[in-house]
N, C-alpha and C. Protein backbone atom coordinates (compact mmCIF):
# COMPACT_ATOMS: atom_id res chain seq x y z
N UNK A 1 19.66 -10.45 4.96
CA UNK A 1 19.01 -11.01 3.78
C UNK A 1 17.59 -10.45 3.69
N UNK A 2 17.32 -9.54 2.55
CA UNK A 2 15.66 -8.88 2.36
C UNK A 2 14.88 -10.35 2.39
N UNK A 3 14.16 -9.96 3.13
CA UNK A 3 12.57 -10.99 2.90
C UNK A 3 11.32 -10.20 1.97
N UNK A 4 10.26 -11.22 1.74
CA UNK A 4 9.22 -11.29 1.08
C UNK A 4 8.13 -11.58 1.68
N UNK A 5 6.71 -11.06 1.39
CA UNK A 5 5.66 -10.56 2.06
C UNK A 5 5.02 -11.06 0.94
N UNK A 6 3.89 -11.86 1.16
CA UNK A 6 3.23 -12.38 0.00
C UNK A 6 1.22 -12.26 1.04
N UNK A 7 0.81 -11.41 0.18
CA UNK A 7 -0.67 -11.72 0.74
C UNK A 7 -1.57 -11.89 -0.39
N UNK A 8 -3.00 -11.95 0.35
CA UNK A 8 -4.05 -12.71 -0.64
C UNK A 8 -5.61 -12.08 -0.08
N UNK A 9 -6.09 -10.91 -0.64
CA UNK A 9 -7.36 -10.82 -0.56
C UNK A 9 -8.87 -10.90 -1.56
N UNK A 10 -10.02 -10.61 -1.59
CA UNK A 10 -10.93 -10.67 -1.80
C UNK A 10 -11.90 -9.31 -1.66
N UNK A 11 -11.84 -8.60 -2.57
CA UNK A 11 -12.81 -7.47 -1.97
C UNK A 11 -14.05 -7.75 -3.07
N UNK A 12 -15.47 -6.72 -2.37
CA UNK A 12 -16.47 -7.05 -2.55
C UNK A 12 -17.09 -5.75 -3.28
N UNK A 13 -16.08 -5.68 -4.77
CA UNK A 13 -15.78 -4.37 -5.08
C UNK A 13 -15.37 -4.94 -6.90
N UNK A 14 -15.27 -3.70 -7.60
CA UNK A 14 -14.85 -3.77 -8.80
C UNK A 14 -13.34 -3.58 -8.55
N UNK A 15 -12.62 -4.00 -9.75
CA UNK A 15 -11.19 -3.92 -9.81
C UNK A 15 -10.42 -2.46 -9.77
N UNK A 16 -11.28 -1.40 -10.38
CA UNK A 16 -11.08 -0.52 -10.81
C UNK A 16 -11.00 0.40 -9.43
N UNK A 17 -12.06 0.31 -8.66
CA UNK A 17 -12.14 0.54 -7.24
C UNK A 17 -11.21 0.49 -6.15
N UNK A 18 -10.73 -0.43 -6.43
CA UNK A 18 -9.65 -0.90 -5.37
C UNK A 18 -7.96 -0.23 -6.30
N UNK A 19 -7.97 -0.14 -7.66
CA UNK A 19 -7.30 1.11 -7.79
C UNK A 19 -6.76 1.75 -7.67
N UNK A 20 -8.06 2.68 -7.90
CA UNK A 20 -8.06 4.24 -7.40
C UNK A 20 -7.61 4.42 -5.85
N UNK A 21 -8.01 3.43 -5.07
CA UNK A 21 -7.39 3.43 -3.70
C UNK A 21 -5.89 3.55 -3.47
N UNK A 22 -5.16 3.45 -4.35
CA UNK A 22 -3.91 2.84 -4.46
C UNK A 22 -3.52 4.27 -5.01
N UNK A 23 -4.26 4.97 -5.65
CA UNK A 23 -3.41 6.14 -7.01
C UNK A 23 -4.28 8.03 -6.25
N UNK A 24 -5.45 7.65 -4.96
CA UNK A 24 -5.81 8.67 -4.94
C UNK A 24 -5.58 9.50 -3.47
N UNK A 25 -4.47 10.59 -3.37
CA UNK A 25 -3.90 10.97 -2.30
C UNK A 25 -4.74 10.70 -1.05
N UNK A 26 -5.68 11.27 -1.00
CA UNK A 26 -7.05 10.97 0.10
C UNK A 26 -7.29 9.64 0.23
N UNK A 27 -7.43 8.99 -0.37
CA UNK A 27 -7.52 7.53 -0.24
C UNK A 27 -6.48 6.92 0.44
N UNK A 28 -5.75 6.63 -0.06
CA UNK A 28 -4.72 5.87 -0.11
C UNK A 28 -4.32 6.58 1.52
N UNK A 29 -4.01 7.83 1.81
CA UNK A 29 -3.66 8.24 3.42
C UNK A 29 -5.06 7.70 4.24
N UNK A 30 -5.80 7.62 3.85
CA UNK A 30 -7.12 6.54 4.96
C UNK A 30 -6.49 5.43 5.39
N UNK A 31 -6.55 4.25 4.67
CA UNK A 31 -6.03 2.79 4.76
C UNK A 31 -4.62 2.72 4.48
N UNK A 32 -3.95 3.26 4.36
CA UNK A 32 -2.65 2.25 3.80
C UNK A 32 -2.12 2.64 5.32
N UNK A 33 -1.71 3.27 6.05
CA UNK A 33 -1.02 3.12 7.84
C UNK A 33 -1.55 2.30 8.93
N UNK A 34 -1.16 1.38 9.43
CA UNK A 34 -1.58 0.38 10.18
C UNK A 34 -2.63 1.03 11.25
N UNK A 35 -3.19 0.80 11.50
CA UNK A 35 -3.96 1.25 13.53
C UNK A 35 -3.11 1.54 14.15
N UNK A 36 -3.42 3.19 14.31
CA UNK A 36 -2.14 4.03 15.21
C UNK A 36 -1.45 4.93 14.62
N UNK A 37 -1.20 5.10 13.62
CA UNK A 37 -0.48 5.61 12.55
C UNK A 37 -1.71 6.04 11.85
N UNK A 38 -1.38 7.24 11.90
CA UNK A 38 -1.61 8.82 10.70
C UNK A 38 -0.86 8.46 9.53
N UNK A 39 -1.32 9.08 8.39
CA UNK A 39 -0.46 8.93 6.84
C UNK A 39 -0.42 10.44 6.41
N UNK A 40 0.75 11.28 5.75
CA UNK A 40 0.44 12.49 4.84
C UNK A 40 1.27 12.08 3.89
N UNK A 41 0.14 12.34 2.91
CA UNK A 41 0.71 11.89 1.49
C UNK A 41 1.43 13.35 0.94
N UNK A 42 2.77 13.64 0.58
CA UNK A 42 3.18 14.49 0.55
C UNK A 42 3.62 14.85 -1.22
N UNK A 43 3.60 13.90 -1.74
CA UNK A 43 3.62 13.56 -3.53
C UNK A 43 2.92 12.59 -4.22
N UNK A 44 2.19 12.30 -4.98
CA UNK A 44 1.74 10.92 -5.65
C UNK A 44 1.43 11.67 -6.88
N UNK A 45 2.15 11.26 -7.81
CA UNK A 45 2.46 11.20 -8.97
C UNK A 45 1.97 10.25 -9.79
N UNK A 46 0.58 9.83 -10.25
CA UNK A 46 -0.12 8.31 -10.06
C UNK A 46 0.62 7.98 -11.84
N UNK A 47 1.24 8.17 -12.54
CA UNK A 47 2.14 7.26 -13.81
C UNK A 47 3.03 6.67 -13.31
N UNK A 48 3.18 5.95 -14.70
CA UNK A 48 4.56 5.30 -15.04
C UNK A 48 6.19 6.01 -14.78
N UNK A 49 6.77 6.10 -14.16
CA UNK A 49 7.81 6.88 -13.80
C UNK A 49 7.18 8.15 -12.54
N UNK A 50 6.10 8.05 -12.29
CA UNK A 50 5.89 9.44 -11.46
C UNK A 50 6.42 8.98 -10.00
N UNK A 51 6.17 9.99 -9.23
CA UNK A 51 7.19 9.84 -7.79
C UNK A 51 5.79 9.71 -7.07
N UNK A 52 5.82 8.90 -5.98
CA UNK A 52 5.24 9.29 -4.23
C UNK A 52 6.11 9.21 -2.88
N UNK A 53 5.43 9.56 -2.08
CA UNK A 53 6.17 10.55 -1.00
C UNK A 53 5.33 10.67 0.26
N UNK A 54 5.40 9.77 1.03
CA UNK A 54 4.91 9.91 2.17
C UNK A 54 5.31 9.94 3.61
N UNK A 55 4.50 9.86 4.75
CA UNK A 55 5.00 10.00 5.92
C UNK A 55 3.86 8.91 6.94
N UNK A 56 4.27 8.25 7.88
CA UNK A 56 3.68 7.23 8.98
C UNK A 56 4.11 8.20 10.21
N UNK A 57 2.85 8.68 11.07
CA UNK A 57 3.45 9.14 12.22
C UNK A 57 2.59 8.13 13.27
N UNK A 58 3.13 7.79 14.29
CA UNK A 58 3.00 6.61 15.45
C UNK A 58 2.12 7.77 16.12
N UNK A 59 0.69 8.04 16.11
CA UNK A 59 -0.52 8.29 16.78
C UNK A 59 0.04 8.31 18.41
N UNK A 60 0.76 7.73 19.18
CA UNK A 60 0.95 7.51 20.47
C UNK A 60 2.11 8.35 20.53
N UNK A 61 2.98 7.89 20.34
CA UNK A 61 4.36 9.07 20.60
C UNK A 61 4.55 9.63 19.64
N UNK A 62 3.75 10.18 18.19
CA UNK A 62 4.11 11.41 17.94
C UNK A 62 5.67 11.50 16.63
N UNK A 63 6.01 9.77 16.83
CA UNK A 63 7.48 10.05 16.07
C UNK A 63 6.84 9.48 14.73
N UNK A 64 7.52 10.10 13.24
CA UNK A 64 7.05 9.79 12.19
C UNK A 64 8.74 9.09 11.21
N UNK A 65 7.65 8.15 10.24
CA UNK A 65 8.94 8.22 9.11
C UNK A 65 8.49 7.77 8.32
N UNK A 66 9.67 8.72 6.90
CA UNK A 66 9.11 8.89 5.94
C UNK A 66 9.73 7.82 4.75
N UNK A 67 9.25 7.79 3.59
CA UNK A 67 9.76 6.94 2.60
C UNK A 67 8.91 7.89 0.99
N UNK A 68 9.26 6.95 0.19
CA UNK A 68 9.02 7.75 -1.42
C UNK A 68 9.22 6.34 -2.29
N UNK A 69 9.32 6.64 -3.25
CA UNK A 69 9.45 5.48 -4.83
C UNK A 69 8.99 6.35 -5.63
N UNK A 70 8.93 5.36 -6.59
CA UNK A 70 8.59 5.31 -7.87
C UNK A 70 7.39 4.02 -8.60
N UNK A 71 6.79 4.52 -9.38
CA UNK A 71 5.34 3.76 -9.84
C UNK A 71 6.67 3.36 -11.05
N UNK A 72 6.56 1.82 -11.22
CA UNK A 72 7.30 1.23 -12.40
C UNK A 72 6.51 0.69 -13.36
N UNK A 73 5.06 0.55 -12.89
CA UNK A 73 4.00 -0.57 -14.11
C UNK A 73 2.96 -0.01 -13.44
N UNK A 74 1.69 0.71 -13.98
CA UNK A 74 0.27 1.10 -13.77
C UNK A 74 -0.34 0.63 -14.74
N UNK A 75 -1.44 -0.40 -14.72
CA UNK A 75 -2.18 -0.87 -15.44
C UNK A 75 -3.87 -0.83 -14.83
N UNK A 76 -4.59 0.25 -15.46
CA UNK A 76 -5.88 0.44 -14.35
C UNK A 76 -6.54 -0.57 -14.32
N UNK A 77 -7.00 -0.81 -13.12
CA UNK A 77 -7.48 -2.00 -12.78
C UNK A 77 -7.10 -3.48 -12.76
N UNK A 78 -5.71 -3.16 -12.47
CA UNK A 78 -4.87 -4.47 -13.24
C UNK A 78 -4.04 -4.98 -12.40
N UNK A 79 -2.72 -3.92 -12.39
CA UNK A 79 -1.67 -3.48 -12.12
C UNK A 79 -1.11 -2.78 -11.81
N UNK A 80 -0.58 -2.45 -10.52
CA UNK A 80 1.00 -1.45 -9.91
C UNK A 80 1.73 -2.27 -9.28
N UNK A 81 2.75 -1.63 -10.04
CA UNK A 81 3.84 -2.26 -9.54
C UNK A 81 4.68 -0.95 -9.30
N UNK A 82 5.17 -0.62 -7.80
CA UNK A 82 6.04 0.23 -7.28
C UNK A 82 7.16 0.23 -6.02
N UNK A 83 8.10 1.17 -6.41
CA UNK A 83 9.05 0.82 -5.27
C UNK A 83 9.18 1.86 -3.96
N UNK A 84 9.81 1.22 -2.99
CA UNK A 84 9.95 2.23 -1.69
C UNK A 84 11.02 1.98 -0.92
N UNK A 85 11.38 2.91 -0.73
CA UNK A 85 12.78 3.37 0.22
C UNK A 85 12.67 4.19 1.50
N UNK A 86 12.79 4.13 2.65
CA UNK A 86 12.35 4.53 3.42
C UNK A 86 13.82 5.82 3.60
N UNK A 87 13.53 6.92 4.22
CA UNK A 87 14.38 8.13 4.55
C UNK A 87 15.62 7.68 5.79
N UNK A 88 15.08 6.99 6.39
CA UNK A 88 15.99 6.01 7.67
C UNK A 88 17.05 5.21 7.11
N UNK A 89 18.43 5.85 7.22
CA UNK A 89 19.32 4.69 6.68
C UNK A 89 19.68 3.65 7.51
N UNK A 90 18.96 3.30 8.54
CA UNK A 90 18.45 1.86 9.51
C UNK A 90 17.95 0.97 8.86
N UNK A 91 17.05 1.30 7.91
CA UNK A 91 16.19 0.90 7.14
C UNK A 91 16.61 0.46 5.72
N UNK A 92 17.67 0.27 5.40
CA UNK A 92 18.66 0.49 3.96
C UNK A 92 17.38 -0.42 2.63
N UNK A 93 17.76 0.02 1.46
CA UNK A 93 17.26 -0.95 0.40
C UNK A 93 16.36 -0.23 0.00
N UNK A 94 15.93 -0.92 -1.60
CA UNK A 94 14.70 -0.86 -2.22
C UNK A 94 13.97 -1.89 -2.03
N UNK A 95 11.96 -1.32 -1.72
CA UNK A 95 11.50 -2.60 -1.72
C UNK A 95 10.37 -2.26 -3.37
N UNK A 96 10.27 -3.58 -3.40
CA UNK A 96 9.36 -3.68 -4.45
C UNK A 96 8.06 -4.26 -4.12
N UNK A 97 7.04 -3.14 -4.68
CA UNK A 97 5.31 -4.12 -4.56
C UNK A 97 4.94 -4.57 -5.80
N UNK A 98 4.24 -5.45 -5.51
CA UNK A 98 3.33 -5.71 -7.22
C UNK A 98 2.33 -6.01 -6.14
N UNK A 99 0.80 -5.56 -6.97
CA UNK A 99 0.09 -5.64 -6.52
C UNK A 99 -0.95 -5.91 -7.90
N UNK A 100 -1.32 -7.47 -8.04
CA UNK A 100 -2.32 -8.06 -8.70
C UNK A 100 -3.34 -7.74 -8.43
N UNK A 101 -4.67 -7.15 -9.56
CA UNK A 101 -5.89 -7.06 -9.52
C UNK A 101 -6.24 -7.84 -10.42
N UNK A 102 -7.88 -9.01 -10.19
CA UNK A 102 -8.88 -9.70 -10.64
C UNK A 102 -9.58 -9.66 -10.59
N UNK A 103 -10.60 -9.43 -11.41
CA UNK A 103 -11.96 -9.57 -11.79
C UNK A 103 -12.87 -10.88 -11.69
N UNK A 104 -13.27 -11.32 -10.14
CA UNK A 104 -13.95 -12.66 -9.87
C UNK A 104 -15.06 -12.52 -9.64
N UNK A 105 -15.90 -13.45 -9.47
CA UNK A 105 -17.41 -13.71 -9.32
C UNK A 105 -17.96 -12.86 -8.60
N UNK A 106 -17.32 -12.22 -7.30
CA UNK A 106 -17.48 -11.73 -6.46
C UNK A 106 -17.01 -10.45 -6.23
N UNK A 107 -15.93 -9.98 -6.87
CA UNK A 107 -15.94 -8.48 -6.96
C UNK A 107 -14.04 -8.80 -7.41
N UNK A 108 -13.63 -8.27 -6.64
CA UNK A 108 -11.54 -8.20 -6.83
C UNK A 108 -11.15 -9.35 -6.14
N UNK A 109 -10.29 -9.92 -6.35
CA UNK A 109 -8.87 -11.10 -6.07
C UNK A 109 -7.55 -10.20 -6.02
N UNK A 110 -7.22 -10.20 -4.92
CA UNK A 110 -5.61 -8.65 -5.09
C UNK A 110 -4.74 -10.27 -4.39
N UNK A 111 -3.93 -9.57 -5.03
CA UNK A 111 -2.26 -10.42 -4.49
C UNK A 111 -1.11 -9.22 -4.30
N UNK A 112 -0.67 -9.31 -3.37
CA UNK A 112 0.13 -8.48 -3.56
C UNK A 112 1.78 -8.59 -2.61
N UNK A 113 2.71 -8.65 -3.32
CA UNK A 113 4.46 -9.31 -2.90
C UNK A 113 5.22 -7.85 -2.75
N UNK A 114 5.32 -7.58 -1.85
CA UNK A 114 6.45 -6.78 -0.67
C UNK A 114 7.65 -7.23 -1.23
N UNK A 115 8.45 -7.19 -2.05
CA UNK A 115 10.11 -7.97 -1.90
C UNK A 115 11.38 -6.97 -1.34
N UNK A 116 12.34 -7.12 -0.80
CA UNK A 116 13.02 -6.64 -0.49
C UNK A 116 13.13 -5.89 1.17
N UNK A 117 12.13 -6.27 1.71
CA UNK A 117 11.56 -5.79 3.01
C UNK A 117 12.89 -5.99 3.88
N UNK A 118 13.46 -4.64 4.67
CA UNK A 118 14.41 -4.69 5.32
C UNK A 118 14.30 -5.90 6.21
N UNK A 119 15.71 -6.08 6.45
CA UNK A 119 15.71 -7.21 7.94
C UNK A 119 15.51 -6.91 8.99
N UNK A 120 15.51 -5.57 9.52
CA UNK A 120 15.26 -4.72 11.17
C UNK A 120 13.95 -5.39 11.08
N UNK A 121 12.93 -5.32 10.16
CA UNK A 121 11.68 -4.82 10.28
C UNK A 121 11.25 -6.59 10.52
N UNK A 122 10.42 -7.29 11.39
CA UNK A 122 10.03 -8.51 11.71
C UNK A 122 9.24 -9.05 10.60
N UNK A 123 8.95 -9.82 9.79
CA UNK A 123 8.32 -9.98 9.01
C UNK A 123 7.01 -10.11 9.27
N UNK A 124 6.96 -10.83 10.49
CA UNK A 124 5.19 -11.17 11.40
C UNK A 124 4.98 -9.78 11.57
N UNK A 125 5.73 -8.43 11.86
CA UNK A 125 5.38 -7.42 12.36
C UNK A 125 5.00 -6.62 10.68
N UNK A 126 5.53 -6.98 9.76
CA UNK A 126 5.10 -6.32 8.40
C UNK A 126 3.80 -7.38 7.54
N UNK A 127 3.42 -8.49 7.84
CA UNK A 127 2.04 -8.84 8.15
C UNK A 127 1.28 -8.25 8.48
N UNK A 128 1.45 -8.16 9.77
CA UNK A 128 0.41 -7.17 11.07
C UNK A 128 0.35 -6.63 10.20
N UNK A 129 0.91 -5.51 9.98
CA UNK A 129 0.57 -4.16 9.50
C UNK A 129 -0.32 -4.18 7.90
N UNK A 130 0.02 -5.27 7.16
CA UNK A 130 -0.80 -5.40 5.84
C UNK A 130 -2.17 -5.52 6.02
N UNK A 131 -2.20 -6.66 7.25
CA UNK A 131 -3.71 -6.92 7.41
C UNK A 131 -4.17 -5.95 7.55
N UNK A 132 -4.41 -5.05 8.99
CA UNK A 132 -5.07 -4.21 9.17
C UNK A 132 -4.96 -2.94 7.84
N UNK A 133 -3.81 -2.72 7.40
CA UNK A 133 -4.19 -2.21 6.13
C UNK A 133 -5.24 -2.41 5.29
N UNK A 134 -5.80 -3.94 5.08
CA UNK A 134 -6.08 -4.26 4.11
C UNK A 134 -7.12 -4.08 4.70
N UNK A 135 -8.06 -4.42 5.74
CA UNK A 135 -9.08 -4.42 6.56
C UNK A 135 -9.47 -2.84 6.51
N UNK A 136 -8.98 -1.96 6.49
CA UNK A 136 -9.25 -0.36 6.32
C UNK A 136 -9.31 -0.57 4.77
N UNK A 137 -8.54 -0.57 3.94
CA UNK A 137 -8.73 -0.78 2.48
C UNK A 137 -10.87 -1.20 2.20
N UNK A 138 -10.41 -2.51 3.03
CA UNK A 138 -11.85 -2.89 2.38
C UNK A 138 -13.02 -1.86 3.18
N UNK A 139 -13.06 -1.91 4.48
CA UNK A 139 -14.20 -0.41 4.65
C UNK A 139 -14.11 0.69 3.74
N UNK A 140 -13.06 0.82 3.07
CA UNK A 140 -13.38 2.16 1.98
C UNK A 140 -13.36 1.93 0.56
N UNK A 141 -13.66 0.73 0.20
CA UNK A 141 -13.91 -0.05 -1.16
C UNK A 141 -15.21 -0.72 -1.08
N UNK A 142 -15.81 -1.14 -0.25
CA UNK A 142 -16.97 -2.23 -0.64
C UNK A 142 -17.22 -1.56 0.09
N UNK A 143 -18.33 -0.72 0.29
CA UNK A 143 -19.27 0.34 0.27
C UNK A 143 -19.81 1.10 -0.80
N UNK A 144 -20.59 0.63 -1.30
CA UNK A 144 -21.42 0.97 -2.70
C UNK A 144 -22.57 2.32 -2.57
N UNK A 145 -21.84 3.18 -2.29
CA UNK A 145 -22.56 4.66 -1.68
C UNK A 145 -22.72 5.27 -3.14
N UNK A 146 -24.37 5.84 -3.58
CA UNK A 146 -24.20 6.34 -4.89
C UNK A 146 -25.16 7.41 -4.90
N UNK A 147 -25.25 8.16 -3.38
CA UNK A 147 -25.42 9.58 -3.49
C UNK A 147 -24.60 10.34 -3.03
């Protein structure tokens, strides 16, 4: 039975910012692989129907795997909503993200729902991995560098 991944952050950032994190090859391979894990972004296609294509290699032993989707809803500063399939047929299914952006007192409100998350994969162990995602996310968003 796929499970669901539901998180809740706060960045100290514009909406638009947090983004581009999401749509810009360089970016997005910084933060999105947990601690330990390397990212090569091998396609990102940042529209509506465009493809991405990446790879997680485990920093310690060296073994990688890959996955891809499709962007189904891009709304800048708003909205993505996209899917992923991993290359491992261990791994079977489509998952789906939506990932809510807000404009609060304080900079972004993100929500963002994982659905379809294989059953191999622990759900506490696909947590883990968001947080520290998200924790790299924010070192490369709320930093207001303007030289």
């Amino acid at each position: 039975m796929p499970n669901t991944v539901k998180l809740h952050r706060v960045f100290a950032t514009k909406p638009e910012k947090v983004y581009r994190a999401f749509l810009e090859p360089d970016a997005i391979a910084s933060w999105i692989p947990p601690f330990g894990f390397t990212c090569t972004v091998h396609e990102l296609e940042a529209r509506e129907g465009g493809k991405h294509r990446m790879s997680f290699r485990n920093f310690t032993t060296g073994q990688s795997h890959s996955f891809g989707g499709t962007y189904l809803k891009l709304v800048p500063g708003e909205l993505l909503i996209y899917s992923d399939v991993f290359d491992d047929p261990n791994l079977p299914g489509e998952m789906k993200v939506t990932v809510t952006l807000k404009a609060v007192s304080v900079g972004t409100e993100m929500t963002v729902v994982q659905e379809n998350v294989p059953d191999i994969i622990p759900l506490e162990a696909c947590y883990l991995g968001w947080q520290e995602s998200l924790r790299k996310l924010a070192k490369l968003v709320e930093p207001e560098i303007t030289q």
